[in-house]
C-alpha atoms as a PDB file:
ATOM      1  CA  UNK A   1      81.368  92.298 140.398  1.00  0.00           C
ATOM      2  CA  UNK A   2      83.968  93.145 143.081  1.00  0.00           C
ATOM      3  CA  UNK A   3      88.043  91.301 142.922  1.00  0.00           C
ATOM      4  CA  UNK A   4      87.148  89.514 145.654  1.00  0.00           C
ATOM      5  CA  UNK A   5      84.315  87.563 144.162  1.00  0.00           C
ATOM      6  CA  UNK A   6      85.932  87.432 140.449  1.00  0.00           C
ATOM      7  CA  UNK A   7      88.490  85.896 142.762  1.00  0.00           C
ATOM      8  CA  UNK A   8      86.146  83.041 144.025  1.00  0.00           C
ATOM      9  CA  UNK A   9      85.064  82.118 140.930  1.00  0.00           C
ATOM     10  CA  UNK A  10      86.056  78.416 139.090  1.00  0.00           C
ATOM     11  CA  UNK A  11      89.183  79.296 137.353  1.00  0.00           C
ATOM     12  CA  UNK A  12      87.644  78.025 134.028  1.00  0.00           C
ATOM     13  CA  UNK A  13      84.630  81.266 134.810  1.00  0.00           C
ATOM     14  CA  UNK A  14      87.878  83.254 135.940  1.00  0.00           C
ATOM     15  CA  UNK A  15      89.364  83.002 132.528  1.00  0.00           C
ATOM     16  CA  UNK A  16      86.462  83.289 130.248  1.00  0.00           C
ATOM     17  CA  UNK A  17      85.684  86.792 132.153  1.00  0.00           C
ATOM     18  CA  UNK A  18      89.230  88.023 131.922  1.00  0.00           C
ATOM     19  CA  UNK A  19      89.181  87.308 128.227  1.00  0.00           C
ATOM     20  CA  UNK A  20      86.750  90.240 127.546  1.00  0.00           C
ATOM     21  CA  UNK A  21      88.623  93.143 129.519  1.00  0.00           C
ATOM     22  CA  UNK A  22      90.407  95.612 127.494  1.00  0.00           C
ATOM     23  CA  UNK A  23      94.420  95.769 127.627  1.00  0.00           C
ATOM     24  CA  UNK A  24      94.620  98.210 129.977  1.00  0.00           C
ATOM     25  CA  UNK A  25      91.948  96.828 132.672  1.00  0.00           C
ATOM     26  CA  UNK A  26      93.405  93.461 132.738  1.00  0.00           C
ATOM     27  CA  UNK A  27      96.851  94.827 133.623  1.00  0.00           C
ATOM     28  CA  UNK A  28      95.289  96.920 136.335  1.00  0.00           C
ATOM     29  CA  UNK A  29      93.717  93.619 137.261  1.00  0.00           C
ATOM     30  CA  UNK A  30      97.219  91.865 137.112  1.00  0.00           C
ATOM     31  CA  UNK A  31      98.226  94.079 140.102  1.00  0.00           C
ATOM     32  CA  UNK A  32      95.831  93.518 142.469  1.00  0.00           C
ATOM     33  CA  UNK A  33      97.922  89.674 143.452  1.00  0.00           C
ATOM     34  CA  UNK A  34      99.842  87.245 142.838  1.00  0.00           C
ATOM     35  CA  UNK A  35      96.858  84.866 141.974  1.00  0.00           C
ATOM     36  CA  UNK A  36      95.167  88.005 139.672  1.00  0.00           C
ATOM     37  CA  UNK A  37      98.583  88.468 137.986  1.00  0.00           C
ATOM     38  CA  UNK A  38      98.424  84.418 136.637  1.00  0.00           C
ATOM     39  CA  UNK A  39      95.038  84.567 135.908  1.00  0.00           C
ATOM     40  CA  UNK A  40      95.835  87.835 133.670  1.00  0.00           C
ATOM     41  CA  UNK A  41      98.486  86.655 131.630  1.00  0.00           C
ATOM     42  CA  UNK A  42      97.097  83.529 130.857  1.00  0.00           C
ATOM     43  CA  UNK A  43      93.696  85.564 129.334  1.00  0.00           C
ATOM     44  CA  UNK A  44      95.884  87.875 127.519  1.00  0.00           C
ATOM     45  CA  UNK A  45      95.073  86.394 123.781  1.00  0.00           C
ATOM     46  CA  UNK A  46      94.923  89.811 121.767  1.00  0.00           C
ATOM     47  CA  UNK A  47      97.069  92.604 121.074  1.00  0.00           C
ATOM     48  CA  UNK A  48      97.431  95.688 119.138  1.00  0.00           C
ATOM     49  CA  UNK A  49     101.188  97.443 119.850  1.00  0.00           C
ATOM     50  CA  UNK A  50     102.800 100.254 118.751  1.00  0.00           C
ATOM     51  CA  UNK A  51     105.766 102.459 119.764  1.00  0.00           C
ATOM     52  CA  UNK A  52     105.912 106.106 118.771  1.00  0.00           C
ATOM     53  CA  UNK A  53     108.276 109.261 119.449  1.00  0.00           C
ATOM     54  CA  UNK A  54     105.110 111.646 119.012  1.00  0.00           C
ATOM     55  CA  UNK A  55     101.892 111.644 120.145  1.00  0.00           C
ATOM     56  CA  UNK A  56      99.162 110.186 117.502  1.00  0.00           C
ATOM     57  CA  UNK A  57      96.206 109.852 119.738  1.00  0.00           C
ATOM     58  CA  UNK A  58      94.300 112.120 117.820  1.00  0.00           C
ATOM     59  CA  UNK A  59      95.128 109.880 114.372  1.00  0.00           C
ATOM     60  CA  UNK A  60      94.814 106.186 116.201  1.00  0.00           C
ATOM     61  CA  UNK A  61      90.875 104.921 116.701  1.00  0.00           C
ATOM     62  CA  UNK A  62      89.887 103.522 120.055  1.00  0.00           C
ATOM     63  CA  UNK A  63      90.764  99.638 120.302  1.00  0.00           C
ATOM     64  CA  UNK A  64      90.480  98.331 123.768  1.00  0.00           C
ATOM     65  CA  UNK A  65      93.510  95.766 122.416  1.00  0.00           C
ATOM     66  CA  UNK A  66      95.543  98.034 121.309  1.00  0.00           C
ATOM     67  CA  UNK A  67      98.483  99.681 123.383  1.00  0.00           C
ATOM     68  CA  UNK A  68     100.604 102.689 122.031  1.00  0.00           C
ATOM     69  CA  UNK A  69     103.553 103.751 123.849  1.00  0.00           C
ATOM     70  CA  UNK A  70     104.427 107.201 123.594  1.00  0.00           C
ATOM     71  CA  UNK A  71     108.630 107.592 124.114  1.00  0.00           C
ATOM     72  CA  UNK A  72     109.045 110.303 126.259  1.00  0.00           C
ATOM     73  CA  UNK A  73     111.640 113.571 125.189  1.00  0.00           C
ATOM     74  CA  UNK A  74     111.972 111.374 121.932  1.00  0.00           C
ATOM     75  CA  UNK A  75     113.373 114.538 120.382  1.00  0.00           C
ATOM     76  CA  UNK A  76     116.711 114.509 122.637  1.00  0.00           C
ATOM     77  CA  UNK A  77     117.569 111.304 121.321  1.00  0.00           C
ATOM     78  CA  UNK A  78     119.401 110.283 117.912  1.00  0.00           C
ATOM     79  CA  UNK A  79     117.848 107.705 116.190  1.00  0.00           C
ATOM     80  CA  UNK A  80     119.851 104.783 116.851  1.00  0.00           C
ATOM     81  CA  UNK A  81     119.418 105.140 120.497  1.00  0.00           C
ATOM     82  CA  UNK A  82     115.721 105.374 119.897  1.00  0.00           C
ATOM     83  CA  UNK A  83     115.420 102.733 117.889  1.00  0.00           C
ATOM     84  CA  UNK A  84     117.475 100.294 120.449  1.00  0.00           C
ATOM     85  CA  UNK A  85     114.946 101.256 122.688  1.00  0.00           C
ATOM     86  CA  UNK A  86     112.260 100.550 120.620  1.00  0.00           C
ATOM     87  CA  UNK A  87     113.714  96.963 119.835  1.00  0.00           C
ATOM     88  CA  UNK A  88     114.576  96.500 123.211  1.00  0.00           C
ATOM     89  CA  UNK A  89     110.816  97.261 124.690  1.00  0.00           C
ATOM     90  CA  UNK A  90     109.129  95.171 121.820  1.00  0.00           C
ATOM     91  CA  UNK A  91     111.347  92.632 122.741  1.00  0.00           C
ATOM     92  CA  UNK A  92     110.698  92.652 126.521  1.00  0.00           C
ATOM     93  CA  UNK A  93     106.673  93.121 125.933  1.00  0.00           C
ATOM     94  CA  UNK A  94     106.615  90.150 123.833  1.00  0.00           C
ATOM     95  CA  UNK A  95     108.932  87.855 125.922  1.00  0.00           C
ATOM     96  CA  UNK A  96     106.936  89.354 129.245  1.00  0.00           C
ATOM     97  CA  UNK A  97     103.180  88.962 128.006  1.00  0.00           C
ATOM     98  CA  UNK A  98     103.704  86.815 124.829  1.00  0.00           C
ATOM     99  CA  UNK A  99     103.436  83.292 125.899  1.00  0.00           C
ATOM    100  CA  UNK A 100      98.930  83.009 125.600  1.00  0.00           C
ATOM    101  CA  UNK A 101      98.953  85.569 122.347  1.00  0.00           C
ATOM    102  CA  UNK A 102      97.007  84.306 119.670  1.00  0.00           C
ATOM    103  CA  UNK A 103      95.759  87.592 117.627  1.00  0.00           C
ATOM    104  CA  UNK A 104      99.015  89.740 117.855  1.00  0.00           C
ATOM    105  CA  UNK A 105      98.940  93.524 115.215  1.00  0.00           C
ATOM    106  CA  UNK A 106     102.124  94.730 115.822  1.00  0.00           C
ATOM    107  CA  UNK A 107     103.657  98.064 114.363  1.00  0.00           C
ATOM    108  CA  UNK A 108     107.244  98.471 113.985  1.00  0.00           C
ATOM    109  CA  UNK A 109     109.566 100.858 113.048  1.00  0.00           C
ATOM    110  CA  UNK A 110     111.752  98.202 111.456  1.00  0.00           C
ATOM    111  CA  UNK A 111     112.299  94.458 112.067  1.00  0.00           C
ATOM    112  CA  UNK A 112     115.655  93.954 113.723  1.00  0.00           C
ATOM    113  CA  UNK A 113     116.830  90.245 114.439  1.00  0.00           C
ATOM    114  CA  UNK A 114     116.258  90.108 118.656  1.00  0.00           C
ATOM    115  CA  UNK A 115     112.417  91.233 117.571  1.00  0.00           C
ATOM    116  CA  UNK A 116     111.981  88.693 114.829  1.00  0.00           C
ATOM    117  CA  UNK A 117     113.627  86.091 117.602  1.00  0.00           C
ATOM    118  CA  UNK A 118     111.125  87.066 119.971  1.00  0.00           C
ATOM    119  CA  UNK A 119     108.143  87.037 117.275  1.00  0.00           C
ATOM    120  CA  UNK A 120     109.478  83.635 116.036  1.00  0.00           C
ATOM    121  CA  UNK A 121     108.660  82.115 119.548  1.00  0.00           C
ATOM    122  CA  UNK A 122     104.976  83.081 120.553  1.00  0.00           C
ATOM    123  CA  UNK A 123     103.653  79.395 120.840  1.00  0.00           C
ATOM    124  CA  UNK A 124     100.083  79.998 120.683  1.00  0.00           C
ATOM    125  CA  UNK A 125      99.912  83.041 118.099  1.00  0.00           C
ATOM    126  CA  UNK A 126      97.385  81.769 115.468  1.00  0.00           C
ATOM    127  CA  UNK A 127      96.985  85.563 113.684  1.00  0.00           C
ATOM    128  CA  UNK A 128      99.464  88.115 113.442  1.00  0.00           C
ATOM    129  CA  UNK A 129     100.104  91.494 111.609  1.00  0.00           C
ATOM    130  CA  UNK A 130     103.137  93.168 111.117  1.00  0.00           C
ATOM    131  CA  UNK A 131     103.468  96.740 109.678  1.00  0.00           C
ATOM    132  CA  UNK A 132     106.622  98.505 109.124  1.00  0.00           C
ATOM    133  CA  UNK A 133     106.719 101.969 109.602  1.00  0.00           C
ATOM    134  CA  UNK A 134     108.000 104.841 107.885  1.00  0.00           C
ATOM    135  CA  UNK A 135     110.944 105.885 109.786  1.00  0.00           C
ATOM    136  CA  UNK A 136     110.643 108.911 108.419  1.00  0.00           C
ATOM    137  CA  UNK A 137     108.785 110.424 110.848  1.00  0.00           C
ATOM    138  CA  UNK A 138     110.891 109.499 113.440  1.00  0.00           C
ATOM    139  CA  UNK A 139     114.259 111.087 112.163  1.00  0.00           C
ATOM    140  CA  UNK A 140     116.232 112.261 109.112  1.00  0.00           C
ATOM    141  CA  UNK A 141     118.037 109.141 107.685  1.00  0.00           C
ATOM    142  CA  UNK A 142     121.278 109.253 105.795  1.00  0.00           C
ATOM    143  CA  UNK A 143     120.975 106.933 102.454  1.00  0.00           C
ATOM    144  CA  UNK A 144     123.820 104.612 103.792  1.00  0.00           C
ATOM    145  CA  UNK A 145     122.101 104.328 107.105  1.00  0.00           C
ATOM    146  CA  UNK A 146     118.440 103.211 105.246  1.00  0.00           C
ATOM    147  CA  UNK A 147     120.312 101.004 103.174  1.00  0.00           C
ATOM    148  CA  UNK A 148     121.750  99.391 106.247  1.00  0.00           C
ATOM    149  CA  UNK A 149     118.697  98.953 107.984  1.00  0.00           C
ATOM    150  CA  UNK A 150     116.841  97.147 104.880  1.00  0.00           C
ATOM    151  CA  UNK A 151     120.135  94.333 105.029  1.00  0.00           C
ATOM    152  CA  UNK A 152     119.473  94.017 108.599  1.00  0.00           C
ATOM    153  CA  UNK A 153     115.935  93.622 108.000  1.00  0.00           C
ATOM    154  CA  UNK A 154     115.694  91.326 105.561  1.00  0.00           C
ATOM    155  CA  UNK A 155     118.246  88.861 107.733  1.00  0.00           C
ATOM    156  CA  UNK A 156     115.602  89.509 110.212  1.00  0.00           C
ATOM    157  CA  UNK A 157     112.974  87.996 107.719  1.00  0.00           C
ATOM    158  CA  UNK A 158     115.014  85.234 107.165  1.00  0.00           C
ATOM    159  CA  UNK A 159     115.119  84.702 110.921  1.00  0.00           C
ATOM    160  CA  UNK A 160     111.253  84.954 111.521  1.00  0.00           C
ATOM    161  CA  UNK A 161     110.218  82.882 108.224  1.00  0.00           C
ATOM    162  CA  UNK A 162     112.612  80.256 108.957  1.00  0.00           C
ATOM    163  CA  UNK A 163     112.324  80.231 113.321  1.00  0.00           C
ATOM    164  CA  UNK A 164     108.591  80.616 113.526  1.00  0.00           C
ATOM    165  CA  UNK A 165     107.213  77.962 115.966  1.00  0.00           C
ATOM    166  CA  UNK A 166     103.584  78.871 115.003  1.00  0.00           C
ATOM    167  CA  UNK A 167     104.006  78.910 111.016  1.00  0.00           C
ATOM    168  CA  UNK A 168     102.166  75.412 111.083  1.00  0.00           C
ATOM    169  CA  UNK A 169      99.333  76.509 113.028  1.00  0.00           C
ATOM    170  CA  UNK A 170      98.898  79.875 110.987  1.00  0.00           C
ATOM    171  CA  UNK A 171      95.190  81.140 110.268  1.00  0.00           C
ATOM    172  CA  UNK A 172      95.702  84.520 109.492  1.00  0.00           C
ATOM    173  CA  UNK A 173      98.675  86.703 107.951  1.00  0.00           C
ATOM    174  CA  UNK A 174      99.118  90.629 107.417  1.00  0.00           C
ATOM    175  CA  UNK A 175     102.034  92.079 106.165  1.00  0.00           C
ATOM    176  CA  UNK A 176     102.338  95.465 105.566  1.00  0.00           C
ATOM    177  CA  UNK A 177     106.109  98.155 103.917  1.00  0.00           C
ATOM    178  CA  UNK A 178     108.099  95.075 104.655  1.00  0.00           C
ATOM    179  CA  UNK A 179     112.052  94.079 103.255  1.00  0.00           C
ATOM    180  CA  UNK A 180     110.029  90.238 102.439  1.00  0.00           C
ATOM    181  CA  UNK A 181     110.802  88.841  99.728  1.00  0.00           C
ATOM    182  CA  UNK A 182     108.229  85.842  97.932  1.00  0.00           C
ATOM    183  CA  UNK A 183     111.010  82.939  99.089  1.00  0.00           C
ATOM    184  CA  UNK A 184     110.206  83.976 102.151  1.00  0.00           C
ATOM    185  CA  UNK A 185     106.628  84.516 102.452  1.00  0.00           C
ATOM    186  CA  UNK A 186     106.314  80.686 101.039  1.00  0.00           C
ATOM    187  CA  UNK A 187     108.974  79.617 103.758  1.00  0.00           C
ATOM    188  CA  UNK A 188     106.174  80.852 106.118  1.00  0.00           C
ATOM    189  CA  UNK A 189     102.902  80.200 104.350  1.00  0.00           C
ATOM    190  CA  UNK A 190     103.694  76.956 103.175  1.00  0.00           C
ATOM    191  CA  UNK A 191     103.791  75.132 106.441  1.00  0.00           C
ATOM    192  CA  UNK A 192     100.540  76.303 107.576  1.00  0.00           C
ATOM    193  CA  UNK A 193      97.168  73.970 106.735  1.00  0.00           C
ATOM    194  CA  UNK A 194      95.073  75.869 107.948  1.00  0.00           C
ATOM    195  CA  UNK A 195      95.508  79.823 106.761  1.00  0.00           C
ATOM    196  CA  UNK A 196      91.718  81.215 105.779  1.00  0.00           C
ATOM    197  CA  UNK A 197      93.919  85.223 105.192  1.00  0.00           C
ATOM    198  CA  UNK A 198      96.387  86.912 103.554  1.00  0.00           C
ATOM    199  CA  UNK A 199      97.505  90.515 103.124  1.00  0.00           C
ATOM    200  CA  UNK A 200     100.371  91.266 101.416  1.00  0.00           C
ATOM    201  CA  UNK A 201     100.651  95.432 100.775  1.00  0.00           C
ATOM    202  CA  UNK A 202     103.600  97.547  99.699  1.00  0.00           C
ATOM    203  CA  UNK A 203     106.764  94.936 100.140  1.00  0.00           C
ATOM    204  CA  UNK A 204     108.770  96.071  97.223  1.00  0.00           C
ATOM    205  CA  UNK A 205     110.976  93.066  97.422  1.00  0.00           C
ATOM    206  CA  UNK A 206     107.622  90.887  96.119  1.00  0.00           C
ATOM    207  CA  UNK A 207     107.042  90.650  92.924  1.00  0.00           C
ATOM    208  CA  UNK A 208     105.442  88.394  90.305  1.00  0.00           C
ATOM    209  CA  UNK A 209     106.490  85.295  92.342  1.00  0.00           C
ATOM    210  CA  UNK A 210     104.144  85.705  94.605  1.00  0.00           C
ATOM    211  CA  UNK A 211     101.988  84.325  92.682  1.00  0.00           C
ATOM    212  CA  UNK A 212     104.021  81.351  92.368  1.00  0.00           C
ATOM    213  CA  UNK A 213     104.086  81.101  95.727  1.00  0.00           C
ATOM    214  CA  UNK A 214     100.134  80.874  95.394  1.00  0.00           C
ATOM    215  CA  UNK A 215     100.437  78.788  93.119  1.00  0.00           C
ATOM    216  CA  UNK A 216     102.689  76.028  94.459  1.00  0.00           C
ATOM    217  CA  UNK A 217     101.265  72.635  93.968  1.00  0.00           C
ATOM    218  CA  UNK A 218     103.015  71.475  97.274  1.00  0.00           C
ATOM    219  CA  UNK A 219     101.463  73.739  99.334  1.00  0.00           C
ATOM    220  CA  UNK A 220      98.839  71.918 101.322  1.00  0.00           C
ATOM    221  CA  UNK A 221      96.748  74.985 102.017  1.00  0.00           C
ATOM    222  CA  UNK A 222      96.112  75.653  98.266  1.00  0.00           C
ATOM    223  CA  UNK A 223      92.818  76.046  97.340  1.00  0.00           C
ATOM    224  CA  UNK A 224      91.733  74.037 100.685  1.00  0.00           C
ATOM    225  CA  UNK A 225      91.452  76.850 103.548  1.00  0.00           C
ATOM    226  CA  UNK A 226      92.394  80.063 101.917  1.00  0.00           C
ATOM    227  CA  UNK A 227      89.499  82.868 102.049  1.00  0.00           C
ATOM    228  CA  UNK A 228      90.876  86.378 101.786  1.00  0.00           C
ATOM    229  CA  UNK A 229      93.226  87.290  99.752  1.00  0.00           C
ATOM    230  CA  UNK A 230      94.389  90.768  99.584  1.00  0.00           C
ATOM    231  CA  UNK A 231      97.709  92.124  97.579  1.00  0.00           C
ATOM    232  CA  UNK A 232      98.031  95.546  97.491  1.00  0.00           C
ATOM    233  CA  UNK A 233     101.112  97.685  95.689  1.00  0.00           C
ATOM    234  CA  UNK A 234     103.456  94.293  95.117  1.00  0.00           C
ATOM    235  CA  UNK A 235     102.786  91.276  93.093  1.00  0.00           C
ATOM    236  CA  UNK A 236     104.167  92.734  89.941  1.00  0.00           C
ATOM    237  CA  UNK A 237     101.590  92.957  87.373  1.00  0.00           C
ATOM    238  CA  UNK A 238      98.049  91.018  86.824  1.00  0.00           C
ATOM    239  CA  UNK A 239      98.848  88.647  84.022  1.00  0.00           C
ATOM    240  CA  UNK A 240      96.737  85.884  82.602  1.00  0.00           C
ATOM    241  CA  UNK A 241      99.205  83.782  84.748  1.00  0.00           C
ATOM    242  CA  UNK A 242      98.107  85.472  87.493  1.00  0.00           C
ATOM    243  CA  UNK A 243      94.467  84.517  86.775  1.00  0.00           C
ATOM    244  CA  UNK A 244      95.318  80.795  86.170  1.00  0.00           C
ATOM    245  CA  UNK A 245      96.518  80.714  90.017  1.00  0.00           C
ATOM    246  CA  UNK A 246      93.492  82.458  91.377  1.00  0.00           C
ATOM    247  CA  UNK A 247      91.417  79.493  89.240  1.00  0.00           C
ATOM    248  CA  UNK A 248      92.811  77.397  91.743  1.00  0.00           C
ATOM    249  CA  UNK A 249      92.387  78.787  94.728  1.00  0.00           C
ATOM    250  CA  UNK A 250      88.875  77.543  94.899  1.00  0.00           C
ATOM    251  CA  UNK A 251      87.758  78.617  98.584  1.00  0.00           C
ATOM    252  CA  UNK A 252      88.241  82.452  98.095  1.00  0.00           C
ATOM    253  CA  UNK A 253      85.396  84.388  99.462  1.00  0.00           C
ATOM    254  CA  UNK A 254      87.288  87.767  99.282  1.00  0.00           C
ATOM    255  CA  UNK A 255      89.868  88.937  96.623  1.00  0.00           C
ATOM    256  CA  UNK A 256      91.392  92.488  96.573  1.00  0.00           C
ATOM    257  CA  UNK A 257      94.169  93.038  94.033  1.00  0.00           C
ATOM    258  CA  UNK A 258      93.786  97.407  94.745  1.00  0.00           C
ATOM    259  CA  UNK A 259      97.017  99.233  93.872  1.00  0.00           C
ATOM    260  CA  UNK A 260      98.444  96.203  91.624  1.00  0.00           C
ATOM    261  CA  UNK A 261      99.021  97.241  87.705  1.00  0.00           C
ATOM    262  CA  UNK A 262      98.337  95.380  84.292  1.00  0.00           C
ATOM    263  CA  UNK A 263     100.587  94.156  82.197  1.00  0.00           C
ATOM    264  CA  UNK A 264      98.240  95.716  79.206  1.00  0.00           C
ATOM    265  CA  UNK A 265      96.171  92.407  77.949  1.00  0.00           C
ATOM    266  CA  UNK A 266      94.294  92.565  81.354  1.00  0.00           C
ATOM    267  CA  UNK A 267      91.403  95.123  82.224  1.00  0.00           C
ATOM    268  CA  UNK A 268      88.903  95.188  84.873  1.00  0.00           C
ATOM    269  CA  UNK A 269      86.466  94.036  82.362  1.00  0.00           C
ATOM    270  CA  UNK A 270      88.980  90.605  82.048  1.00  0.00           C
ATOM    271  CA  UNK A 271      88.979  89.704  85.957  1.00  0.00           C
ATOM    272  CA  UNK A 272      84.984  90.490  86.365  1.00  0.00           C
ATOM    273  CA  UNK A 273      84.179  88.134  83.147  1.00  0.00           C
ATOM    274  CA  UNK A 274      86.770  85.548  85.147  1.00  0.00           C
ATOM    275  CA  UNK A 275      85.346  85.931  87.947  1.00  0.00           C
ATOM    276  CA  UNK A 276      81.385  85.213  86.892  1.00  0.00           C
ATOM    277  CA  UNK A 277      82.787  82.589  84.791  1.00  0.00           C
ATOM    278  CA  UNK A 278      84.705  80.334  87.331  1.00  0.00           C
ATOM    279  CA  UNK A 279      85.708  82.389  90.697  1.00  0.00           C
ATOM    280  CA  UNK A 280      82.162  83.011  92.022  1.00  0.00           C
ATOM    281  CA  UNK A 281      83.849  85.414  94.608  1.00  0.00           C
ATOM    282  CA  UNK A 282      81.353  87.377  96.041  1.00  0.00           C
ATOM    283  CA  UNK A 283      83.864  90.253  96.895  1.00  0.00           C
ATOM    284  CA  UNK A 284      85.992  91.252  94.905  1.00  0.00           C
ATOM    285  CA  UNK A 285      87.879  94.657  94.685  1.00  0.00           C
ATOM    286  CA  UNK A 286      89.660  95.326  91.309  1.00  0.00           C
ATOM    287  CA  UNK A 287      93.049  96.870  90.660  1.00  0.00           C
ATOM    288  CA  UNK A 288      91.964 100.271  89.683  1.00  0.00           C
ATOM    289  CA  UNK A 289      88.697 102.153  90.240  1.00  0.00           C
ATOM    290  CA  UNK A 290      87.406 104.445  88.025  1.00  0.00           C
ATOM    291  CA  UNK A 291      83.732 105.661  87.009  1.00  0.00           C
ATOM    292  CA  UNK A 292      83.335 102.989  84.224  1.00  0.00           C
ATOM    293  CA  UNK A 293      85.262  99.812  86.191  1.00  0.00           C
ATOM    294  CA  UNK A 294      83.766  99.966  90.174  1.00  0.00           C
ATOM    295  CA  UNK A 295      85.962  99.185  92.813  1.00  0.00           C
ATOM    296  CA  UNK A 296      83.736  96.600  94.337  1.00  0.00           C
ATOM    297  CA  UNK A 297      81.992  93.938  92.321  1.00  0.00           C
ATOM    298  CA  UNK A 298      79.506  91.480  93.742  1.00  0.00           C
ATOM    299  CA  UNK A 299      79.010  88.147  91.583  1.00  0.00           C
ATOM    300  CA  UNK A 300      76.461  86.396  93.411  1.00  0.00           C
ATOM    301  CA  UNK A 301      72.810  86.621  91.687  1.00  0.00           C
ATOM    302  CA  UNK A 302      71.167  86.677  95.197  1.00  0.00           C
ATOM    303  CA  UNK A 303      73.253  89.066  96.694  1.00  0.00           C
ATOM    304  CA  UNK A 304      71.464  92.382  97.448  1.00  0.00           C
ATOM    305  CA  UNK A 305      74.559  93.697  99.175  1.00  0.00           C
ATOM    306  CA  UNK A 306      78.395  94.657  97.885  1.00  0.00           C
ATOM    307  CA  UNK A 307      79.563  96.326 101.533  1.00  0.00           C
ATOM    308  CA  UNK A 308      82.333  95.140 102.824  1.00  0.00           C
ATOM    309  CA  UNK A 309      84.160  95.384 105.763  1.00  0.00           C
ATOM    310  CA  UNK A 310      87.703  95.755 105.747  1.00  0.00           C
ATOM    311  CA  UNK A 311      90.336  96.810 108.271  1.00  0.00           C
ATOM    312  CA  UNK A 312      90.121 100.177 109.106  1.00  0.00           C
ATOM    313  CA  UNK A 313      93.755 100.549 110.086  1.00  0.00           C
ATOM    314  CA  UNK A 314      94.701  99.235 106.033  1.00  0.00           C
ATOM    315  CA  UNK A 315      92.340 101.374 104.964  1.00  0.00           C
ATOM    316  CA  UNK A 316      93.700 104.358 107.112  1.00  0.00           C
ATOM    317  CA  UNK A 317      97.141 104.038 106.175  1.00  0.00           C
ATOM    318  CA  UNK A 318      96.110 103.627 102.663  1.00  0.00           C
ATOM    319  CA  UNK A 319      94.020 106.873 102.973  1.00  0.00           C
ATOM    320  CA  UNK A 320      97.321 108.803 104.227  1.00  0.00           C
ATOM    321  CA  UNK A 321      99.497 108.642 100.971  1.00  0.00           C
END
């Protein structure tokens, strides 16, 4: 279909087209006039970002959401300067294209406050991800500067938890290497209704409260709308306690509790027998695999199937350490 007929559609046809192009297309498209540059940003509802100093297009899969922006001559740069840039383009994209977002994966190389400001106001995002980083690869660090930068980025938690104009209308949540701690995942968490997912992987700052987080009778999504569950390298360890809170959370149709520990009472064997007993999950992946204790257990008698299908960009980055 040529512009000029897309063009002459009803705007409600317009928009429902536009909703299927990839990033990169409906951009183009956003060029062609002023008309086709309102028409894109109001069907811009997805988005996959990134920021890099090197090139990792032969590590990152094809996504036709997902933008990567390569820095150029990163390697002339220090890395404050770099990562001002980097705050300052996240910033911009977000304030720019931001505004119809409801499915936002973001990747950052740490949160600063202007990017948790601009996060904190994306009135229609209904599902977002946030990964943080290693900075690592971007440039030597001196202790007192990494130290720094965790402060600064757990004010900048505070800032998003507490600011976040779409916390009530939440559905899904991914956070991924973050400076969160539990008070502040439940600052978020517990205003939302109507959150069906959860990932919580390698925050250090989250430990066994978590759980009472979970837990919390006042939360009005307990046990009501929550689906998936996944905790991953944080939690502190699987207690009985920790069992007693998953009894409640009846609507779970997908628990992973990978790379959490025991505290030495609970085994594999424990959560399976819990789980045929009262969960009735019918996907559950345990703490540790091993040849005796699967990774994946399926509970339901009728179930001739245990595949599941998981994120492949968590289970890429959990592949790479």
């Amino acid at each position: 279909m040529s512009t000029c007929n897309l063009l002459n559609l009803p705007p409600e046809l317009q928009v429902q087209i536009l909703a299927f192009l990839p990033v990169r297309s409906l951009l183009k498209f956003s060029q062609v006039c002023h008309h086709a540059h309102i028409l894109a940003s109001s069907s811009l509802h997805t988005l996959s970002l990134g920021i890099h100093s090197t090139d990792l297009r032969g590590s990152i899969d094809y996504d036709p959401y997902q933008v990567s922006v390569l820095i150029p001559d990163a390697q002339t740069f220090d890395y404050t300067t770099l990562l001002s840039f980097h705050t300052a383009l996240t910033k911009s994209i977000l304030i720019r294209h931001g505004s119809t977002l409801r499915n936002l994966d973001i990747s950052l190389w740490t949160l600063t406050t202007p990017t948790a400001t601009a996060l904190s106001a994306l009135p229609a995002l209904r599902a977002v991800s946030i990964r943080i980083e290693d900075v690592s690869h971007v440039r030597a660090m001196s202790r007192n500067k990494i130290a720094a930068q965790r402060v600064e980025q757990r004010h900048a938690w505070t800032t998003l938890t507490s600011k976040a104009i779409w916390a009530s209308r939440l559905n899904a949540l991914r956070i991924e290497g973050a400076e969160l701690n539990s008070r502040q995942l439940m600052t978020l968490v517990h205003k939302s209704r109507w959150i069906r997912e959860i990932w919580v992987s390698k925050c250090a700052l989250i430990g066994r409260a978590l759980w009472d987080v979970l837990g919390a009778e006042e939360w009005v999504g307990r046990g009501a709308s929550l689906r998936v569950l996944g905790v991953g390298r944080c939690g502190g360890r699987v207690d009985e306690g920790v069992l007693d809170v998953v009894d409640g959370l009846g609507g779970l149709q997908f628990l992973s509790l990978q790379g959490c520990s025991y505290d030495g009472l609970i085994d594999n064997e424990t959560i399976e027998n819990r789980n045929r007993a009262r969960w009735g999950i019918p996907e559950l992946i345990l703490p540790w695999s091993s040849p005796s204790s699967p990774l994946v257990t399926s509970t339901l008698e009728n179930d001739e199937s245990t595949f599941i299908e998981v994120d492949p960009v968590y289970l890429g980055a959990a592949a790479e350490e």
